[in-house]
C-alpha atoms as a PDB file:
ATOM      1  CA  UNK A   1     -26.448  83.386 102.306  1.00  0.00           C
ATOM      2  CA  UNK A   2     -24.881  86.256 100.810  1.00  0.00           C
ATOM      3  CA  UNK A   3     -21.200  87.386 102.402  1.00  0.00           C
ATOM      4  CA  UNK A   4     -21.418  90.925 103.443  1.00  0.00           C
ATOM      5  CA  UNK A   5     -18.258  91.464 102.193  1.00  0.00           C
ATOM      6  CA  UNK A   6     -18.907  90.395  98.689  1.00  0.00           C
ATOM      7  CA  UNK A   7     -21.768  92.992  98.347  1.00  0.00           C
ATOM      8  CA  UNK A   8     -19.693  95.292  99.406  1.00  0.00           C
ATOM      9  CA  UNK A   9     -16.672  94.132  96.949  1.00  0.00           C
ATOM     10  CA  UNK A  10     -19.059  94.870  93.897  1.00  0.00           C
ATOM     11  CA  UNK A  11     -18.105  96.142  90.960  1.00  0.00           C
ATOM     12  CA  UNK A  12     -19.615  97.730  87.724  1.00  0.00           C
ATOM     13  CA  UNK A  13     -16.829  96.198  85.655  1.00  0.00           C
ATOM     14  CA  UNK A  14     -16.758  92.833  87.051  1.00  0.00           C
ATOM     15  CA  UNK A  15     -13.670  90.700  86.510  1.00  0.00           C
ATOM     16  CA  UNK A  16     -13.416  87.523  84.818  1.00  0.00           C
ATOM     17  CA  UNK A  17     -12.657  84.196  87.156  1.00  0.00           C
ATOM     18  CA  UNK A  18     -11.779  81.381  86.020  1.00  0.00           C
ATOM     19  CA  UNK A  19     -13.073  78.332  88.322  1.00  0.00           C
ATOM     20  CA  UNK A  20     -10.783  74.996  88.307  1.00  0.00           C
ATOM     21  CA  UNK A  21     -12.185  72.065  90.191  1.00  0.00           C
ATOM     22  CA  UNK A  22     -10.283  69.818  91.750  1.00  0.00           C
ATOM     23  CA  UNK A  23      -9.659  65.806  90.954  1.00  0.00           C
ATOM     24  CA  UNK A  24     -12.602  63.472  90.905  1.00  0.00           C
ATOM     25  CA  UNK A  25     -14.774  66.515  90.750  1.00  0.00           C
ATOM     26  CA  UNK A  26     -16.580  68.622  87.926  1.00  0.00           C
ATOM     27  CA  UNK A  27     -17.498  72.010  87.662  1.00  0.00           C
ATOM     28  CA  UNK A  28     -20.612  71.273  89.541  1.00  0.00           C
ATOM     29  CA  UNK A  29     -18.667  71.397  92.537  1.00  0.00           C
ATOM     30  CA  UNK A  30     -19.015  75.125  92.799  1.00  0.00           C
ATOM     31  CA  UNK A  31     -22.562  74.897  92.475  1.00  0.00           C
ATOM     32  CA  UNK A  32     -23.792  76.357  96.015  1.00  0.00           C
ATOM     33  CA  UNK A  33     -21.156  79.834  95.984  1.00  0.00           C
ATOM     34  CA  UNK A  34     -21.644  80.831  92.391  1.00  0.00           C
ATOM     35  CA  UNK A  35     -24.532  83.197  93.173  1.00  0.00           C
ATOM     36  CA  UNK A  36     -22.201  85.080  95.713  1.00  0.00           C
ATOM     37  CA  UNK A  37     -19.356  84.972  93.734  1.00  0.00           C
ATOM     38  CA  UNK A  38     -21.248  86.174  91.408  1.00  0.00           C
ATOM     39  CA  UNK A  39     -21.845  89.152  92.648  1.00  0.00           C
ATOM     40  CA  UNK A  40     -18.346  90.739  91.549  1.00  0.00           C
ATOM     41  CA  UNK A  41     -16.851  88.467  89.009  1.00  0.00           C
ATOM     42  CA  UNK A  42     -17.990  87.520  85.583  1.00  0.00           C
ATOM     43  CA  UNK A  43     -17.503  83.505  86.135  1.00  0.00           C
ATOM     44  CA  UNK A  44     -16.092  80.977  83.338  1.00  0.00           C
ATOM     45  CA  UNK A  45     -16.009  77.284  85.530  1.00  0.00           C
ATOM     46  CA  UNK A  46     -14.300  74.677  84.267  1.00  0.00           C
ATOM     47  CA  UNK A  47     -14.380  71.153  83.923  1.00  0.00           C
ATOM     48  CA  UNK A  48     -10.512  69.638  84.223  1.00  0.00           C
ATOM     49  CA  UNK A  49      -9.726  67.712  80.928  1.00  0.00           C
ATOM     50  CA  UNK A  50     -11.410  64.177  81.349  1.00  0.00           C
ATOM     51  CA  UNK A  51     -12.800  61.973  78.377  1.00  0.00           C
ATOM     52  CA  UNK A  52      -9.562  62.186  76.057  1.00  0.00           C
ATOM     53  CA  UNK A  53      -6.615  61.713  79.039  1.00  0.00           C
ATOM     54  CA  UNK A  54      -4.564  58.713  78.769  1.00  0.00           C
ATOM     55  CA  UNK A  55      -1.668  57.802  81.360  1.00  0.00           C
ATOM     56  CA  UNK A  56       0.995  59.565  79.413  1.00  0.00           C
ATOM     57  CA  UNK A  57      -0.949  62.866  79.971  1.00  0.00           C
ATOM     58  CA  UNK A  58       1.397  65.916  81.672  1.00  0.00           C
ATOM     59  CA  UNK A  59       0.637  69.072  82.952  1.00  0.00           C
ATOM     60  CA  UNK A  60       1.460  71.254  80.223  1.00  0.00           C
ATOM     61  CA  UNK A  61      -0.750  68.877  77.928  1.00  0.00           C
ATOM     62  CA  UNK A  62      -3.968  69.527  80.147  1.00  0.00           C
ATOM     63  CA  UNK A  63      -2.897  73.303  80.193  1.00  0.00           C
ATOM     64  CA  UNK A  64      -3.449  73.497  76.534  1.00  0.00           C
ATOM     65  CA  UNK A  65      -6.173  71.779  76.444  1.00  0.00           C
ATOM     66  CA  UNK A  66      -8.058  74.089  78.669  1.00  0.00           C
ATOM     67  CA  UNK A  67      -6.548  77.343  76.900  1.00  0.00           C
ATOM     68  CA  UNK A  68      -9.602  76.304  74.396  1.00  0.00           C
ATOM     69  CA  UNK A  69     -11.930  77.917  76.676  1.00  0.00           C
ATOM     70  CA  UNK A  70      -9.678  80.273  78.396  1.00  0.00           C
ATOM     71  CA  UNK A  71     -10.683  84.496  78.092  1.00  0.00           C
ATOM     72  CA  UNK A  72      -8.070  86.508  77.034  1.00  0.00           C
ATOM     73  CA  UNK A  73      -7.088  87.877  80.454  1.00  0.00           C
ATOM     74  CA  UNK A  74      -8.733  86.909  84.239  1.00  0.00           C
ATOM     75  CA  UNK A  75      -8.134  86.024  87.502  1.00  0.00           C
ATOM     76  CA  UNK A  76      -7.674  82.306  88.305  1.00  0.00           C
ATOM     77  CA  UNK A  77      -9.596  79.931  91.303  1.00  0.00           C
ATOM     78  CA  UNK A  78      -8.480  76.433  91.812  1.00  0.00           C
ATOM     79  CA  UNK A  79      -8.459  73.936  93.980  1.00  0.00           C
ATOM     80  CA  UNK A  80      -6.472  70.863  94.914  1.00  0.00           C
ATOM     81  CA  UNK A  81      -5.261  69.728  91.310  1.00  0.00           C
ATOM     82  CA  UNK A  82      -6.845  72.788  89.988  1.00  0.00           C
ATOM     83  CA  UNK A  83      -4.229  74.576  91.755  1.00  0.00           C
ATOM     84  CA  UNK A  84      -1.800  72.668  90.163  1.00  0.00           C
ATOM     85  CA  UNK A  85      -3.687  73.171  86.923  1.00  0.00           C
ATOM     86  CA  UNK A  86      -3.358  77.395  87.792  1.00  0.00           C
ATOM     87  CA  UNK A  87       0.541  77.520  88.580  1.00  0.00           C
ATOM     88  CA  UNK A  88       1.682  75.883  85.537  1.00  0.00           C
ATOM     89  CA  UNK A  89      -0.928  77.974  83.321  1.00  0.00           C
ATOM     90  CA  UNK A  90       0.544  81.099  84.845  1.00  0.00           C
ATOM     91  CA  UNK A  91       3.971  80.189  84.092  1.00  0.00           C
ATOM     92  CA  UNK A  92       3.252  79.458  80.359  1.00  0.00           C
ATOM     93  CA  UNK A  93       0.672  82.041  79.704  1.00  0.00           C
ATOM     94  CA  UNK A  94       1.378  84.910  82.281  1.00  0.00           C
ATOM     95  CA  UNK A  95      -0.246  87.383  79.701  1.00  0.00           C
ATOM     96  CA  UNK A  96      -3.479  85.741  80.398  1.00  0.00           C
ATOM     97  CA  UNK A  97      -3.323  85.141  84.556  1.00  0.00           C
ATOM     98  CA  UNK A  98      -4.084  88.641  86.214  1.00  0.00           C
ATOM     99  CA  UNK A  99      -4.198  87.003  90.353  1.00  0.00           C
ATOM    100  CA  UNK A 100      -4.525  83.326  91.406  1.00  0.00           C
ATOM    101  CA  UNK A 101      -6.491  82.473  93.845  1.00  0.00           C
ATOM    102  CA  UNK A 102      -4.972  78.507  95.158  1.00  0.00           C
ATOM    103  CA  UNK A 103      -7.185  76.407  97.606  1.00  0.00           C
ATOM    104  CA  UNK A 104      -6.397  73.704  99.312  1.00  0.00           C
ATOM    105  CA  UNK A 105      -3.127  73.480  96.903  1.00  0.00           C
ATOM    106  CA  UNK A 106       0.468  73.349  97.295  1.00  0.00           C
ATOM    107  CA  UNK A 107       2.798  73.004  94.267  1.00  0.00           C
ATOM    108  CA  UNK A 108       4.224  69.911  95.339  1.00  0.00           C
ATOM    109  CA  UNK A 109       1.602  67.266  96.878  1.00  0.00           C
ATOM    110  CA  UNK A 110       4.207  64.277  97.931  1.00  0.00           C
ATOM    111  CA  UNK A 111       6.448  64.969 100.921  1.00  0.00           C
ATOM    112  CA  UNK A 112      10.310  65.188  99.799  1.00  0.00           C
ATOM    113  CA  UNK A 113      13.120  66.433 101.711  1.00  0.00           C
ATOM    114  CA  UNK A 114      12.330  69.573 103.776  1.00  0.00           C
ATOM    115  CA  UNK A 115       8.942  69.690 102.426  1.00  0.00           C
ATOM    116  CA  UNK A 116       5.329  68.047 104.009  1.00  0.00           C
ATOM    117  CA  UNK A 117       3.152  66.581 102.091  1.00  0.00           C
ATOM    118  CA  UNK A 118       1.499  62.913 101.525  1.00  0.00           C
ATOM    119  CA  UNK A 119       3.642  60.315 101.859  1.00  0.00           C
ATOM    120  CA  UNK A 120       4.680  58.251  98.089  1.00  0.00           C
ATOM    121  CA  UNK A 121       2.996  54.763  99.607  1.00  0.00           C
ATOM    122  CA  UNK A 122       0.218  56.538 101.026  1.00  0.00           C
ATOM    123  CA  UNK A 123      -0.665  57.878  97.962  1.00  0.00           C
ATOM    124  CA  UNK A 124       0.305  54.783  95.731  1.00  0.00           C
ATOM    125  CA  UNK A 125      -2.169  52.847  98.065  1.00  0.00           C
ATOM    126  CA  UNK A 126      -5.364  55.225  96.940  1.00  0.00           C
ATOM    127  CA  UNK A 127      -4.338  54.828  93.491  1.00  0.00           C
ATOM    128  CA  UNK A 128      -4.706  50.946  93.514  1.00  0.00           C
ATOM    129  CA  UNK A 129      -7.933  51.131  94.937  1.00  0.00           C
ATOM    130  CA  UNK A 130      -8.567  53.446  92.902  1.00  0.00           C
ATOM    131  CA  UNK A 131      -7.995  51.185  90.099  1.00  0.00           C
ATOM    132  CA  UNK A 132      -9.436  47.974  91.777  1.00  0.00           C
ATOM    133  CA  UNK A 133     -11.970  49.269  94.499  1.00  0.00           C
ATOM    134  CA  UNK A 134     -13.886  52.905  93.296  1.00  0.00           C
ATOM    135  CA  UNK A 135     -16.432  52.641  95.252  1.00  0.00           C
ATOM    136  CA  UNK A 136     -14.319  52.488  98.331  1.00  0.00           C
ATOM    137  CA  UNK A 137     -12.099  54.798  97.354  1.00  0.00           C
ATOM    138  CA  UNK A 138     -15.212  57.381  96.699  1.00  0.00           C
ATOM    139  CA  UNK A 139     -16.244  56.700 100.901  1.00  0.00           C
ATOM    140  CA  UNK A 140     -12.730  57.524 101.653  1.00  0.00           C
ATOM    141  CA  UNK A 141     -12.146  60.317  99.602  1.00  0.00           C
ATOM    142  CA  UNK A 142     -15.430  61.761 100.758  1.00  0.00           C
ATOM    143  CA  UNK A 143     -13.929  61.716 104.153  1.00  0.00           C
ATOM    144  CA  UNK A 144     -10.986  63.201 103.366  1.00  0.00           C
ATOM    145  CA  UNK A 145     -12.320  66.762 102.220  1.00  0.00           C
ATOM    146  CA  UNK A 146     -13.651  67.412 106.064  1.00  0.00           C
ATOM    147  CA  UNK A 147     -11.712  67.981 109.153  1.00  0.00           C
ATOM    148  CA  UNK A 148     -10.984  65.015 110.843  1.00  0.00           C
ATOM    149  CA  UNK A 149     -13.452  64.234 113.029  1.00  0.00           C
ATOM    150  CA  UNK A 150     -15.721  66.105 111.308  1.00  0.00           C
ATOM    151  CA  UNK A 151     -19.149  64.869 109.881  1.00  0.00           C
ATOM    152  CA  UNK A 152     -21.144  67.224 107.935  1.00  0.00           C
ATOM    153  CA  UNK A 153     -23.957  65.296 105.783  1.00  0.00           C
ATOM    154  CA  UNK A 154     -24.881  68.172 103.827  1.00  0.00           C
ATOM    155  CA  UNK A 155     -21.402  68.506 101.784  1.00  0.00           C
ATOM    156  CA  UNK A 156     -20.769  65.312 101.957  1.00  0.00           C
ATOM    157  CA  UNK A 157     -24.516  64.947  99.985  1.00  0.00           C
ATOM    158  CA  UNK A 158     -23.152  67.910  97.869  1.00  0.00           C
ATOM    159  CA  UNK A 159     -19.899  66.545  97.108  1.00  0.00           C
ATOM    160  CA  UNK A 160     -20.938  62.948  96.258  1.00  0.00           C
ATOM    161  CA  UNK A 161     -23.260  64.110  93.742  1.00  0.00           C
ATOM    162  CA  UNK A 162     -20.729  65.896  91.925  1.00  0.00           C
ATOM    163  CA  UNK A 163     -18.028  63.650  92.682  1.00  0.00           C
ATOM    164  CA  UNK A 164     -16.651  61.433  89.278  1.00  0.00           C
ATOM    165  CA  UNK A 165     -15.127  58.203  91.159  1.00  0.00           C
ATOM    166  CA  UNK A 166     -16.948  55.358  91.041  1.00  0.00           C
ATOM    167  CA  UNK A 167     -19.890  56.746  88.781  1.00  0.00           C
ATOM    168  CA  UNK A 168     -20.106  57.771  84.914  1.00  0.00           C
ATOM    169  CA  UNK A 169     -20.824  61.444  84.923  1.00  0.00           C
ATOM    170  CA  UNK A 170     -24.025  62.013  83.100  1.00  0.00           C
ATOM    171  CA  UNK A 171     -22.347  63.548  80.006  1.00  0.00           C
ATOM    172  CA  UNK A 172     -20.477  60.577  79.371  1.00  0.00           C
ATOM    173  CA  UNK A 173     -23.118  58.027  79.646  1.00  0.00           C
ATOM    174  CA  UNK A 174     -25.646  59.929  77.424  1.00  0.00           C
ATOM    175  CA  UNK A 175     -23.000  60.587  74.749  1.00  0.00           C
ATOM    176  CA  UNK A 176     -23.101  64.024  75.171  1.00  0.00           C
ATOM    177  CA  UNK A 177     -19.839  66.603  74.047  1.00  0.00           C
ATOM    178  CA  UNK A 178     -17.775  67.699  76.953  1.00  0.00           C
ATOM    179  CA  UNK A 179     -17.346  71.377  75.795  1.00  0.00           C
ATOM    180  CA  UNK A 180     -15.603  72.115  79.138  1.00  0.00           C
ATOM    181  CA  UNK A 181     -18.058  74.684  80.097  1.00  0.00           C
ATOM    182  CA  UNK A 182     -20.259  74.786  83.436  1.00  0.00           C
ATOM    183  CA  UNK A 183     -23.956  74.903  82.069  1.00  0.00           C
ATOM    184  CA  UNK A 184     -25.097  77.902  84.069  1.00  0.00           C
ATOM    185  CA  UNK A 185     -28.919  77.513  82.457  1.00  0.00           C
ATOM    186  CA  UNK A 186     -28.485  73.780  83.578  1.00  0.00           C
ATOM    187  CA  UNK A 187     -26.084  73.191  86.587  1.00  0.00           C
ATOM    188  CA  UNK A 188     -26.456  69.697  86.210  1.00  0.00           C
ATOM    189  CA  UNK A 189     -25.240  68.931  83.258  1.00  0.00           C
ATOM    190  CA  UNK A 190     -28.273  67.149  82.608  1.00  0.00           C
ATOM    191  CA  UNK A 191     -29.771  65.998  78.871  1.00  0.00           C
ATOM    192  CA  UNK A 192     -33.038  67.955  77.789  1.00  0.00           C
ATOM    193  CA  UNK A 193     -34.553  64.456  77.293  1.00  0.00           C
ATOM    194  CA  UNK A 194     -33.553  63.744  80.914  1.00  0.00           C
ATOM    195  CA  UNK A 195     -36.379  61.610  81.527  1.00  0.00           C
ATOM    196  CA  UNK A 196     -35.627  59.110  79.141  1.00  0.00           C
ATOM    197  CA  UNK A 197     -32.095  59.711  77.928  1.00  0.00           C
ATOM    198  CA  UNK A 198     -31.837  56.022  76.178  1.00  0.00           C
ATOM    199  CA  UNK A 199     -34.923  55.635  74.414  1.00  0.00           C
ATOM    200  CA  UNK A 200     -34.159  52.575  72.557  1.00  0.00           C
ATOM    201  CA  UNK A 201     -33.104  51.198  75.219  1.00  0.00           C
ATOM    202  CA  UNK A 202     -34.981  52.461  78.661  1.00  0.00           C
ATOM    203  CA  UNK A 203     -34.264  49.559  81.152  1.00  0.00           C
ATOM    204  CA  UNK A 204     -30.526  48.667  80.171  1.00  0.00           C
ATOM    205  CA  UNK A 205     -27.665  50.282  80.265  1.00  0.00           C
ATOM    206  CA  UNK A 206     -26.099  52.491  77.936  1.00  0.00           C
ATOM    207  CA  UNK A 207     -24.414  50.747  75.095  1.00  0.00           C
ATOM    208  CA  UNK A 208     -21.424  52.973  75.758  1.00  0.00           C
ATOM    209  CA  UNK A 209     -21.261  52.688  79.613  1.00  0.00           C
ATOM    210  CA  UNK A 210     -18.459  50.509  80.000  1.00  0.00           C
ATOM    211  CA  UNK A 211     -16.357  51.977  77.350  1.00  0.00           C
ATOM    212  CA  UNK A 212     -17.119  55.488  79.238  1.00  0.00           C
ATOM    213  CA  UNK A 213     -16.302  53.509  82.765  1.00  0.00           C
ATOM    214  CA  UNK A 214     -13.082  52.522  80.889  1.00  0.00           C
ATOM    215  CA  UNK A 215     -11.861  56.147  79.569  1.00  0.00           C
ATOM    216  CA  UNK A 216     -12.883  57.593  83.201  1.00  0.00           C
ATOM    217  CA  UNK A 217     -10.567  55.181  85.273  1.00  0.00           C
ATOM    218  CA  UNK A 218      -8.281  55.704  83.097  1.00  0.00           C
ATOM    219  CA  UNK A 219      -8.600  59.760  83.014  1.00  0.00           C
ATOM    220  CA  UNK A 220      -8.657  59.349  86.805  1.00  0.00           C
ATOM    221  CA  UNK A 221      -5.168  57.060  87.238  1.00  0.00           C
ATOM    222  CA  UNK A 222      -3.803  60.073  84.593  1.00  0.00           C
ATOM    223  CA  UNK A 223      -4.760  62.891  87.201  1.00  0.00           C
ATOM    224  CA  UNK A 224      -3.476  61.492  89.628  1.00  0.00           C
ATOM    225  CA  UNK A 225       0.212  60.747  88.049  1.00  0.00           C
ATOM    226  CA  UNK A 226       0.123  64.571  87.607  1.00  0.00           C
ATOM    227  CA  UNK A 227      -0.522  64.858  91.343  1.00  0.00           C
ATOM    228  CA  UNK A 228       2.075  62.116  92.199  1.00  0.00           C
ATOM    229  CA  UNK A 229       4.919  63.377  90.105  1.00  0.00           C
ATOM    230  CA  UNK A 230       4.308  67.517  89.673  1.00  0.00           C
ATOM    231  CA  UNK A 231       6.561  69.326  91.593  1.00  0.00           C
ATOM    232  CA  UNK A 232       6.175  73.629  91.027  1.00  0.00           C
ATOM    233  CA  UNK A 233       8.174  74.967  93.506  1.00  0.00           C
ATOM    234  CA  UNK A 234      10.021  76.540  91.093  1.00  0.00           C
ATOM    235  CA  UNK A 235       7.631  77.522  88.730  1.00  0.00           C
ATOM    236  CA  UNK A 236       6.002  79.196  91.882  1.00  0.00           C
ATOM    237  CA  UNK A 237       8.841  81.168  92.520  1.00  0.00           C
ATOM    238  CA  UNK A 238       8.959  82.575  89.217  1.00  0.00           C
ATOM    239  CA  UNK A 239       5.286  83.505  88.755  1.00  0.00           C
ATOM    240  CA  UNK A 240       4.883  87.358  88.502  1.00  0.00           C
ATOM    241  CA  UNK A 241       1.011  87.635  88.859  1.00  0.00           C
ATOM    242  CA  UNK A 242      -0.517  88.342  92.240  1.00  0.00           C
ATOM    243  CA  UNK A 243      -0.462  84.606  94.135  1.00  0.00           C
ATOM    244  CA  UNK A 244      -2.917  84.286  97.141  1.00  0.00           C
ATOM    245  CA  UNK A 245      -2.947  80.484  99.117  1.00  0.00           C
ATOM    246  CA  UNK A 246      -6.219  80.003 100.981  1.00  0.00           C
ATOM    247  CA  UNK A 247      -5.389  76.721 102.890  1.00  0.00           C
ATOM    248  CA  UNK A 248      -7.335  74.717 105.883  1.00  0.00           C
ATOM    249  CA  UNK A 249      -6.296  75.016 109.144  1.00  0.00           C
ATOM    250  CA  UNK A 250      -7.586  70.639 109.199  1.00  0.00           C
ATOM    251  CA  UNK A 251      -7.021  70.213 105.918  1.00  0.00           C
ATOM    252  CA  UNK A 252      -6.361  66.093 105.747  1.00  0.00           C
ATOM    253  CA  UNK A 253      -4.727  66.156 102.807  1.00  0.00           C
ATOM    254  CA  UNK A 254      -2.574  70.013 102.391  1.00  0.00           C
ATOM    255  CA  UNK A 255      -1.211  70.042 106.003  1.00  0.00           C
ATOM    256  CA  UNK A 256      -1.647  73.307 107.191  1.00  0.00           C
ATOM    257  CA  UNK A 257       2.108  73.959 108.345  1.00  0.00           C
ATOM    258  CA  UNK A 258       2.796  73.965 104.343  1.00  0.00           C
ATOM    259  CA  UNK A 259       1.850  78.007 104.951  1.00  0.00           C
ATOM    260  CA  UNK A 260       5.412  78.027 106.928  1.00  0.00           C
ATOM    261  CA  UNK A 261       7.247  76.984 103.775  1.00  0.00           C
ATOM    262  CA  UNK A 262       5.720  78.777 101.556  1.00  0.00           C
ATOM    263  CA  UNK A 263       6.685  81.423 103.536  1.00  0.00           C
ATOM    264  CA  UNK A 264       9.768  80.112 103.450  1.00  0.00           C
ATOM    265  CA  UNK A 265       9.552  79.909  99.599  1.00  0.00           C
ATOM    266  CA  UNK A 266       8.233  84.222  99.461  1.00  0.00           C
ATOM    267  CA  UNK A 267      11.925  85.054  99.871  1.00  0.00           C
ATOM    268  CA  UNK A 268      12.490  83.337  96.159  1.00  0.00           C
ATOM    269  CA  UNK A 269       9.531  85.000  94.451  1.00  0.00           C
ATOM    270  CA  UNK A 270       9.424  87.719  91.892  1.00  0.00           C
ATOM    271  CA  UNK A 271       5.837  88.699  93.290  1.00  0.00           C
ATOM    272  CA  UNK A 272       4.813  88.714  97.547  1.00  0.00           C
ATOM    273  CA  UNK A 273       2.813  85.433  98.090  1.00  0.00           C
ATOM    274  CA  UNK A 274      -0.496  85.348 100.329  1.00  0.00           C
ATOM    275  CA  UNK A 275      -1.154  82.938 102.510  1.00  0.00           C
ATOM    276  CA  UNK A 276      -4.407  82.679 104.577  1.00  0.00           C
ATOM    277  CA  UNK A 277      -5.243  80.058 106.437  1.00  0.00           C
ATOM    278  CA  UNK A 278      -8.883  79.152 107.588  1.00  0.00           C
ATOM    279  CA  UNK A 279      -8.835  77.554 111.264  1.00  0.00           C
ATOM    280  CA  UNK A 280     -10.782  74.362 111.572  1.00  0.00           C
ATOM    281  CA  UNK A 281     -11.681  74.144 107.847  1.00  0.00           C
ATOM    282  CA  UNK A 282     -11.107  71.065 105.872  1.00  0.00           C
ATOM    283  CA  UNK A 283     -10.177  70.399 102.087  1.00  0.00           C
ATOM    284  CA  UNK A 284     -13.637  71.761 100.893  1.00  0.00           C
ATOM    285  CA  UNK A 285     -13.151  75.182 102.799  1.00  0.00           C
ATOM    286  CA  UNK A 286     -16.029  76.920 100.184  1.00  0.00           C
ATOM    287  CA  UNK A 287     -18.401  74.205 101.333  1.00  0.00           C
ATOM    288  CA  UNK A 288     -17.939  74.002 105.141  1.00  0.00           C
ATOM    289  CA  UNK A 289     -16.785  77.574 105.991  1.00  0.00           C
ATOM    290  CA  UNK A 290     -18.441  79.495 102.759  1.00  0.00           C
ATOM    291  CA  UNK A 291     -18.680  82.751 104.952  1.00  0.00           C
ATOM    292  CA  UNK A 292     -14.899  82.960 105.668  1.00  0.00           C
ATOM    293  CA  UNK A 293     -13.856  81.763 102.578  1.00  0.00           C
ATOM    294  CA  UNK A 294     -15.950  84.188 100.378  1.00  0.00           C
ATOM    295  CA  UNK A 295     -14.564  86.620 102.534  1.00  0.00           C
ATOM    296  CA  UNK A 296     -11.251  86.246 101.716  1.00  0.00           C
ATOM    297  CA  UNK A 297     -11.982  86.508  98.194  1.00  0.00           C
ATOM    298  CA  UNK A 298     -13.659  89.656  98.754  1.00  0.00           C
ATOM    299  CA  UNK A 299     -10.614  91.767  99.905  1.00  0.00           C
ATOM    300  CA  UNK A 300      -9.257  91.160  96.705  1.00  0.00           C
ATOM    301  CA  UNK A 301     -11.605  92.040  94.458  1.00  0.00           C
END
């Protein structure tokens, strides 16, 4: 399915975008609307830093870690903690951030005072299972990225496959160099001698899986200390590139009425937030409502 209004957005001089999953996921994730997007951007997708976090890992440490890979100027996508990920790379490196594009993000993810969000115990329980239980924690999380209520088996399929809790991406278990980069010739991040990737070794596991099990939890628990303890309201407010909030109207984890604050928060900024919200979509808006959300992107271009 192609968007009508991204054929109509094309450009000859495409921009660049800059694709920032969010945590637990790869760059896979964007997988079924690159083709569309496509269409009028030049894309650079990004995997968050993973293999080489510890649980002293901030922000600004995973910012320049990505600025690696980063083009010299383009517009920015992310979502959930990629959103997080965007704010604090536009406020140290506004030369390089032309527009962001935030989805499913809000620049502080706990409640506090006079501000919604999840609530400190609700989060600290996902992180111990987390820790102690992936495997539940993946059938949770899953659940989380649709409106409640919801069931849709097809991005749940597409999500799990992507998704890094409870599993060793196949990078890590082969070995392989995480150059940050989405493989466009091979989405799947899969080894050329995918059909036998250990051959010493063809019906055991990798010598290096547990170690790889070991740095993943552990990049995992770091994410999520970022989410737990990151607030960017003010960083927001002092942003001075073009900042555009596409948020679900049944998001289950960035309540919807967070659009009223950050309206709230426009009067403080140096640049006009936008805020669209996308009734009855979920976390994973570009999966479950990929028409709407495309559009949206579309008006920008």
């Amino acid at each position: 399915m192609v968007c009508e209004e991204m054929v109509l957005a094309m450009q000859d001089n495409k921009k660049k975008l800059v694709l920032i999953p969010g945590w637990g996921f790869d760059a896979r994730v964007w997988q079924p609307i690159l083709a569309e997007l496509n269409l009028c951007y030049e894309l650079i997708c990004l995997d968050l830093p993973g293999r080489d976090l510890d649980l002293h890992i901030n922000l600004d440490n995973m910012v320049a870690e990505l600025e690696k890979n980063l083009p010299p100027r383009a517009c920015y996508l992310g979502w959930s903690l990629g959103g997080l990920v965007a704010m604090r790379l536009a406020r140290l490196l506004p030369a390089r951030v032309e527009k962001l594009f935030l989805v499913g993000a809000t620049p502080k993810f706990l409640a506090a005072d006079n501000w919604p969000g999840m609530a400190m115990q609700t989060f600290d329980n996902f992180m111990h299972l987390v820790q102690h239980d992936p495997q539940r924690s993946l059938r949770e999380f899953m659940a989380l990225q649709l409106p409640k209520g919801v069931s849709s088996r097809a991005a749940v399929r597409q999500l799990r496959e992507v998704c890094t809790i409870g599993t060793v991406s196949n990078k890590n278990a082969r070995g392989g160099k995480n150059t940050g980069h989405f493989n466009h010739e091979n989405p799947n991040h899969e080894n050329p001698n995918h059909e036998n990737p250990n051959h010493e070794n063809p019906n055991h596991e990798n010598p290096n899986h547990e170690n790889s099990n070991l740095e993943q939890s552990t990049s995992l628990l770091a994410s999520l200390l970022i989410l737990r303890n990151t607030d960017l309201r003010q960083d927001l407010a002092q942003l001075k590139c073009q900042v555009h909030f596409i948020l679900g109207g049944a998001d289950q984890l960035i309540p919807a009425v967070i659009s009223e604050y950050l309206m709230q928060q426009q009067k403080q900024q140096q640049s006009p937030l936008q805020i669209t919200v996308i009734p009855d979509a979920g976390h994973a808006m570009f999966l479950t409502h990929t028409a709407q959300f495309l559009a949206v992107l579309a008006k920008h271009d």
